[in-house]
C-alpha atoms as a PDB file:
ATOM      1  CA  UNK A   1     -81.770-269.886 107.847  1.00  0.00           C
ATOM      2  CA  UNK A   2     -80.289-272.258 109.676  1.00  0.00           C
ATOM      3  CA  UNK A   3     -77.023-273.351 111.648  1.00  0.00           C
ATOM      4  CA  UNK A   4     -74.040-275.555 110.303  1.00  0.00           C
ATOM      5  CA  UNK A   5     -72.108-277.264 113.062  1.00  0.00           C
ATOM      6  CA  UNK A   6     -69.539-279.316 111.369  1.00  0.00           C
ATOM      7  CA  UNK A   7     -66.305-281.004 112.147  1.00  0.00           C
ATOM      8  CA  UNK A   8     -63.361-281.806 108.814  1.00  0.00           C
ATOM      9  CA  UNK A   9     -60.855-284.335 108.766  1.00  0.00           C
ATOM     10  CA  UNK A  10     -57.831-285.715 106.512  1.00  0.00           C
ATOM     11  CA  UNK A  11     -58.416-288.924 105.232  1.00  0.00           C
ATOM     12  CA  UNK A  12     -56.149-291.588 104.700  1.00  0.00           C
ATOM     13  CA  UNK A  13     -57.005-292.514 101.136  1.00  0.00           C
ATOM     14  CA  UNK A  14     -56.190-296.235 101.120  1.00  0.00           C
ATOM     15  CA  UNK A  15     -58.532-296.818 104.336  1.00  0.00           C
ATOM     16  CA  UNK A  16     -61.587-295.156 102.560  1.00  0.00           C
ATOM     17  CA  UNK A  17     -60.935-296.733  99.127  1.00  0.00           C
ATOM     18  CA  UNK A  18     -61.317-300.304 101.088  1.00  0.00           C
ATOM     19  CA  UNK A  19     -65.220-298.485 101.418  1.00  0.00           C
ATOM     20  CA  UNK A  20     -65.894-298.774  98.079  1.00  0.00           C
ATOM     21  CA  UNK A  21     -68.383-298.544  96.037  1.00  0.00           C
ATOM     22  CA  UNK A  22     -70.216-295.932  97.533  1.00  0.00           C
ATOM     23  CA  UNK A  23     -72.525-293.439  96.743  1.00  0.00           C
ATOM     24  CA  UNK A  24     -71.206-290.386  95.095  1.00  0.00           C
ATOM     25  CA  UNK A  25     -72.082-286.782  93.854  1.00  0.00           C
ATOM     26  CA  UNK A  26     -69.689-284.649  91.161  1.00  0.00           C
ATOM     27  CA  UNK A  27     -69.411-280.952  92.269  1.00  0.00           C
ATOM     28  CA  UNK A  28     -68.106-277.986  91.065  1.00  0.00           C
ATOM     29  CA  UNK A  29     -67.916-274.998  93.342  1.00  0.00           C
ATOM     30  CA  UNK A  30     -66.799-271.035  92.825  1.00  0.00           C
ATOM     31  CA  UNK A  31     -66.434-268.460  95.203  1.00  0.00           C
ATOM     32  CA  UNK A  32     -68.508-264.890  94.509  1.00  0.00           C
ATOM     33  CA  UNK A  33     -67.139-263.418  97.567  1.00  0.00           C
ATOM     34  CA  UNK A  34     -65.165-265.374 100.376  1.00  0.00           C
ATOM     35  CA  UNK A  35     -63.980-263.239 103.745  1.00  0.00           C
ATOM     36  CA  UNK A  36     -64.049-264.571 107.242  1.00  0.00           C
ATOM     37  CA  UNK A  37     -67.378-263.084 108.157  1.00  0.00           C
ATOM     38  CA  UNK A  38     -69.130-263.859 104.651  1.00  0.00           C
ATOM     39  CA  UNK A  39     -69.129-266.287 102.068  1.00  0.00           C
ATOM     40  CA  UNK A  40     -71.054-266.591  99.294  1.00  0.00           C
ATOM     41  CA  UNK A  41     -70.482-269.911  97.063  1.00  0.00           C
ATOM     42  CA  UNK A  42     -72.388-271.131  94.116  1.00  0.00           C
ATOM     43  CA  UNK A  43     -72.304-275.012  93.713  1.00  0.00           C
ATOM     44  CA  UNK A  44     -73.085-277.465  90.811  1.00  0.00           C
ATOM     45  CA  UNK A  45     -73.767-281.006  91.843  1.00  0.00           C
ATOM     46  CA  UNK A  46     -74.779-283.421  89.637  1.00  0.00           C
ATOM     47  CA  UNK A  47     -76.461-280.887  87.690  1.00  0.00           C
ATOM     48  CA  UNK A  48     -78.095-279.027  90.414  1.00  0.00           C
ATOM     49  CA  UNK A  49     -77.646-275.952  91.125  1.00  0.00           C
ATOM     50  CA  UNK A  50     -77.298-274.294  94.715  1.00  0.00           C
ATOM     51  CA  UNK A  51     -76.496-270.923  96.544  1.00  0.00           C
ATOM     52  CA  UNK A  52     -75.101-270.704  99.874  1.00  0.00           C
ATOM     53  CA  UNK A  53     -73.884-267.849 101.820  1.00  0.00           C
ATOM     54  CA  UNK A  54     -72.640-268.732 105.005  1.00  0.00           C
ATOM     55  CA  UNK A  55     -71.876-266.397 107.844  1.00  0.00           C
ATOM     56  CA  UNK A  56     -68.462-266.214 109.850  1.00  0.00           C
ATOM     57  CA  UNK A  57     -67.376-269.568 111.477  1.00  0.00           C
ATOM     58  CA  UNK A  58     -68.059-269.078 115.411  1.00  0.00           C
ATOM     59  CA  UNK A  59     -65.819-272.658 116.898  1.00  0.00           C
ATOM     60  CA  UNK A  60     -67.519-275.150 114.240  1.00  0.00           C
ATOM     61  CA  UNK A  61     -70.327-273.695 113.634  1.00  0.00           C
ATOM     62  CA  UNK A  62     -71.883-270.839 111.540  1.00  0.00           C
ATOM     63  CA  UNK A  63     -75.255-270.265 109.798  1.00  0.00           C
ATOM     64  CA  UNK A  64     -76.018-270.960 106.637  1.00  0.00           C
ATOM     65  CA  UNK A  65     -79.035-270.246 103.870  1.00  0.00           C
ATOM     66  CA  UNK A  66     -79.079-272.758 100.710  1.00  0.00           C
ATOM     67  CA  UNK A  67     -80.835-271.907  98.122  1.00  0.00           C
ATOM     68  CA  UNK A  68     -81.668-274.165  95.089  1.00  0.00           C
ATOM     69  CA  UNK A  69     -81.070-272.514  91.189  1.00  0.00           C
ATOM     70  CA  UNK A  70     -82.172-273.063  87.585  1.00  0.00           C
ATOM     71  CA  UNK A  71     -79.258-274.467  85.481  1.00  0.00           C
ATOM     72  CA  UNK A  72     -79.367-270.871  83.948  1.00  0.00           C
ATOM     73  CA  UNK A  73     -78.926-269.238  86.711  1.00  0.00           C
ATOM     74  CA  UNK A  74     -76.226-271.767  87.703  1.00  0.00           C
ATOM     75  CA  UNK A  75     -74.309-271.589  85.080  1.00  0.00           C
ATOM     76  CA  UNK A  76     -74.416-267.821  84.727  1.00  0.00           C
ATOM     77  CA  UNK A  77     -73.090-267.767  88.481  1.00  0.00           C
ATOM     78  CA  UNK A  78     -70.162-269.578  87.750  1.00  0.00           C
ATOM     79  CA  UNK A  79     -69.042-267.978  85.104  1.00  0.00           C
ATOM     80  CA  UNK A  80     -68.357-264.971  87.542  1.00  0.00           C
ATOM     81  CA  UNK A  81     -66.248-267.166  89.495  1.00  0.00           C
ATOM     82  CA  UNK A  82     -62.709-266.627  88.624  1.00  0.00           C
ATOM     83  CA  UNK A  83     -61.567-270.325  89.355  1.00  0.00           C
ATOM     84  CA  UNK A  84     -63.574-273.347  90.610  1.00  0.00           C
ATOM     85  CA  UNK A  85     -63.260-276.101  92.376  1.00  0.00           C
ATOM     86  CA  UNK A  86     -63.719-279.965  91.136  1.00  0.00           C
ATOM     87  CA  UNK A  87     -64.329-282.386  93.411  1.00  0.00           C
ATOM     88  CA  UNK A  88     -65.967-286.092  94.082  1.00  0.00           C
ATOM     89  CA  UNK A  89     -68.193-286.770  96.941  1.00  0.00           C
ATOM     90  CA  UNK A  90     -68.696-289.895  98.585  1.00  0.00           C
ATOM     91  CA  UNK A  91     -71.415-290.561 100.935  1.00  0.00           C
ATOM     92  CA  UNK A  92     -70.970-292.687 103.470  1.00  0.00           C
ATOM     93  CA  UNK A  93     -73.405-293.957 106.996  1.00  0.00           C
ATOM     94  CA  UNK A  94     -71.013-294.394 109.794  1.00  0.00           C
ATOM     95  CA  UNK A  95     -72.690-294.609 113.294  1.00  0.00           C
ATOM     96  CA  UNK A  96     -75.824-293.151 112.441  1.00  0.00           C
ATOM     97  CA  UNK A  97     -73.907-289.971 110.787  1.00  0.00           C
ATOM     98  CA  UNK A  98     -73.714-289.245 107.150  1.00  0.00           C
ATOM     99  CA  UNK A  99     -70.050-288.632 106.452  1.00  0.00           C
ATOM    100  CA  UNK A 100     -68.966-286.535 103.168  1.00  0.00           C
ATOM    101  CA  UNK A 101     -65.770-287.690 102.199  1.00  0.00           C
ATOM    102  CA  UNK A 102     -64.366-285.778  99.190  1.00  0.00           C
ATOM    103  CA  UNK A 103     -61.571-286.003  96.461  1.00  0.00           C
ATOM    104  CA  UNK A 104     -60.805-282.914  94.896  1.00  0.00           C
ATOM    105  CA  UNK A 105     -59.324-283.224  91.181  1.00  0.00           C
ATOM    106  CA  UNK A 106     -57.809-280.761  88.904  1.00  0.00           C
ATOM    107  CA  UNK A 107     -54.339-279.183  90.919  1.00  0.00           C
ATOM    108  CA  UNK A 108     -55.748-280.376  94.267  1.00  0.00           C
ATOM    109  CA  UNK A 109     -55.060-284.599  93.627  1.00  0.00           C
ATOM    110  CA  UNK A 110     -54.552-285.859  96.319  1.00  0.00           C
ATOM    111  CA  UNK A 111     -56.707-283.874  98.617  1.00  0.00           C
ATOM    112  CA  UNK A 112     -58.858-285.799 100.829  1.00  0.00           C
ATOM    113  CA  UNK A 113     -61.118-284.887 103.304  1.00  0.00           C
ATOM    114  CA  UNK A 114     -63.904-285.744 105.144  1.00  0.00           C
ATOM    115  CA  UNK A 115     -66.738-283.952 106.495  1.00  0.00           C
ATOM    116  CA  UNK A 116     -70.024-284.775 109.456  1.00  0.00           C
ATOM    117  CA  UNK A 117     -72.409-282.442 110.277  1.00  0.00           C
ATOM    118  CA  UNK A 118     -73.134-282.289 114.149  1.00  0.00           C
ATOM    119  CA  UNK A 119     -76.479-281.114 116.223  1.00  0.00           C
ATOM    120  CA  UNK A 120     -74.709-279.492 118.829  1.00  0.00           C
ATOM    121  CA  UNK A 121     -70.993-278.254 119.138  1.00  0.00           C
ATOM    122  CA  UNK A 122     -70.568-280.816 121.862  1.00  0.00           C
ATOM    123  CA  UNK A 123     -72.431-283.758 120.022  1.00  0.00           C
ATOM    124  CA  UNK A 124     -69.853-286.999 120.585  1.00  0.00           C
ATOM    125  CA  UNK A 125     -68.834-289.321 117.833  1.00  0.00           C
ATOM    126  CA  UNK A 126     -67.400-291.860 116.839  1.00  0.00           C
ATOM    127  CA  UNK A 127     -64.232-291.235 114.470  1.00  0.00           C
ATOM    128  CA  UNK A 128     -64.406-293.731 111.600  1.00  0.00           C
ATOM    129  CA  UNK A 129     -60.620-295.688 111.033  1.00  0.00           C
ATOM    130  CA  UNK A 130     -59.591-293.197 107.969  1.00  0.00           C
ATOM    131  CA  UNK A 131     -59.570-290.095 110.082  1.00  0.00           C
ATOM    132  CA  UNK A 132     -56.381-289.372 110.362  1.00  0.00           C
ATOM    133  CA  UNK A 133     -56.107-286.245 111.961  1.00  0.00           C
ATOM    134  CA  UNK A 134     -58.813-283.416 112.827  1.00  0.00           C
ATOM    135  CA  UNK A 135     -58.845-279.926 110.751  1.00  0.00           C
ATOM    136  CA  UNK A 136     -61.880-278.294 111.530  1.00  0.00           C
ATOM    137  CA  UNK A 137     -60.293-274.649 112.679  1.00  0.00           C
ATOM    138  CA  UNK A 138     -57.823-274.792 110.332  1.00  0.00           C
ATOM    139  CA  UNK A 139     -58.408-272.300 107.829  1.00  0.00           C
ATOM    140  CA  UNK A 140     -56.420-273.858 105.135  1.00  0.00           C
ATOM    141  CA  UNK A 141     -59.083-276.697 105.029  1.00  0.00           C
ATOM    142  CA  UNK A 142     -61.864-274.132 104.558  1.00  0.00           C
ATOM    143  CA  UNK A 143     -62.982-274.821 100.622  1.00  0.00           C
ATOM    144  CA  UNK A 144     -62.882-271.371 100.585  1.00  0.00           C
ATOM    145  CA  UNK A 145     -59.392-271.296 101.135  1.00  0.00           C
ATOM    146  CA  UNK A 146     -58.727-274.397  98.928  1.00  0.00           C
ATOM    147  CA  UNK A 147     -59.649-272.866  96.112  1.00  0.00           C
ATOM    148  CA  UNK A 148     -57.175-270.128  96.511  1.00  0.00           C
ATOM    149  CA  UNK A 149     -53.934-272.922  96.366  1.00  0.00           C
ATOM    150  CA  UNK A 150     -55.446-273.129  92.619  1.00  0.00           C
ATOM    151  CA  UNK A 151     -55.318-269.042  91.771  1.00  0.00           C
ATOM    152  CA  UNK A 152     -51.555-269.380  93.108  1.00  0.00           C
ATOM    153  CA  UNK A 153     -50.730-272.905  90.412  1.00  0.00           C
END
């Protein structure tokens, strides 16, 4: 098991376009169960298949387990999703941090945020130019939550 410490930011979409290319990953993301002491997500990305169930969010941080599935398994899991999420992921090397920046798709255009994981809650960074504004403890930002601005379209 281990620990998550991340901060999220909007993105101001023209900035990070000026980025591009860069690399990128397509996911697809359901919820099994999502409350604010567990979550339990199953994640297609680029074809691979992954588990996580993730703890309750203490500040930024909260641990996590990953666990890597069969396409079968995979697929199976996201069938019992009700809705999921679609979204692009760029990667990007700022300041010796790898940023996730992502663009969700499908009733969430528009959407941009960007994510950089941290090895200590008080770990300083530097803020790359298309942060626009910090959202880590806002719940609304959690994908969790996202996803639930799609059940209500």
């Amino acid at each position: 098991m281990s620990m998550e410490i991340e901060r999220k930011f909007l993105v101001d979409g023209e900035k990070v376009r000026l980025l591009f290319p860069l690399p990128s990953l397509k996911i697809m993301q359901g919820y099994i169960l999502s409350s604010p002491d567990l979550t339990i997500r199953v994640r297609s990305q680029d074809d691979k298949g992954i588990l996580t169930i993730k703890g309750k969010t203490q500040g930024i941080s909260r641990k996590e387990i990953e666990k890597e599935l069969s396409p079968d398994e995979m697929n199976f899991l996201l069938t019992q999703c009700p809705i999921a999420l679609k979204k692009t992921r760029y990667l990007y090397l700022y300041q010796g941090k790898k940023w996730e920046i992502d663009f969700f798709h499908e009733g969430l255009e528009g959407l941009i945020l960007a994510e950089v994981e941290l090895e200590s809650e008080n770990e300083q960074i530097e803020l790359p130019d298309f942060v626009t504004q910090e959202v880590s403890d806002d719940p609304q930002y959690f994908n969790a939550n996202i996803i639930q601005r799609l059940a209500k379209a």
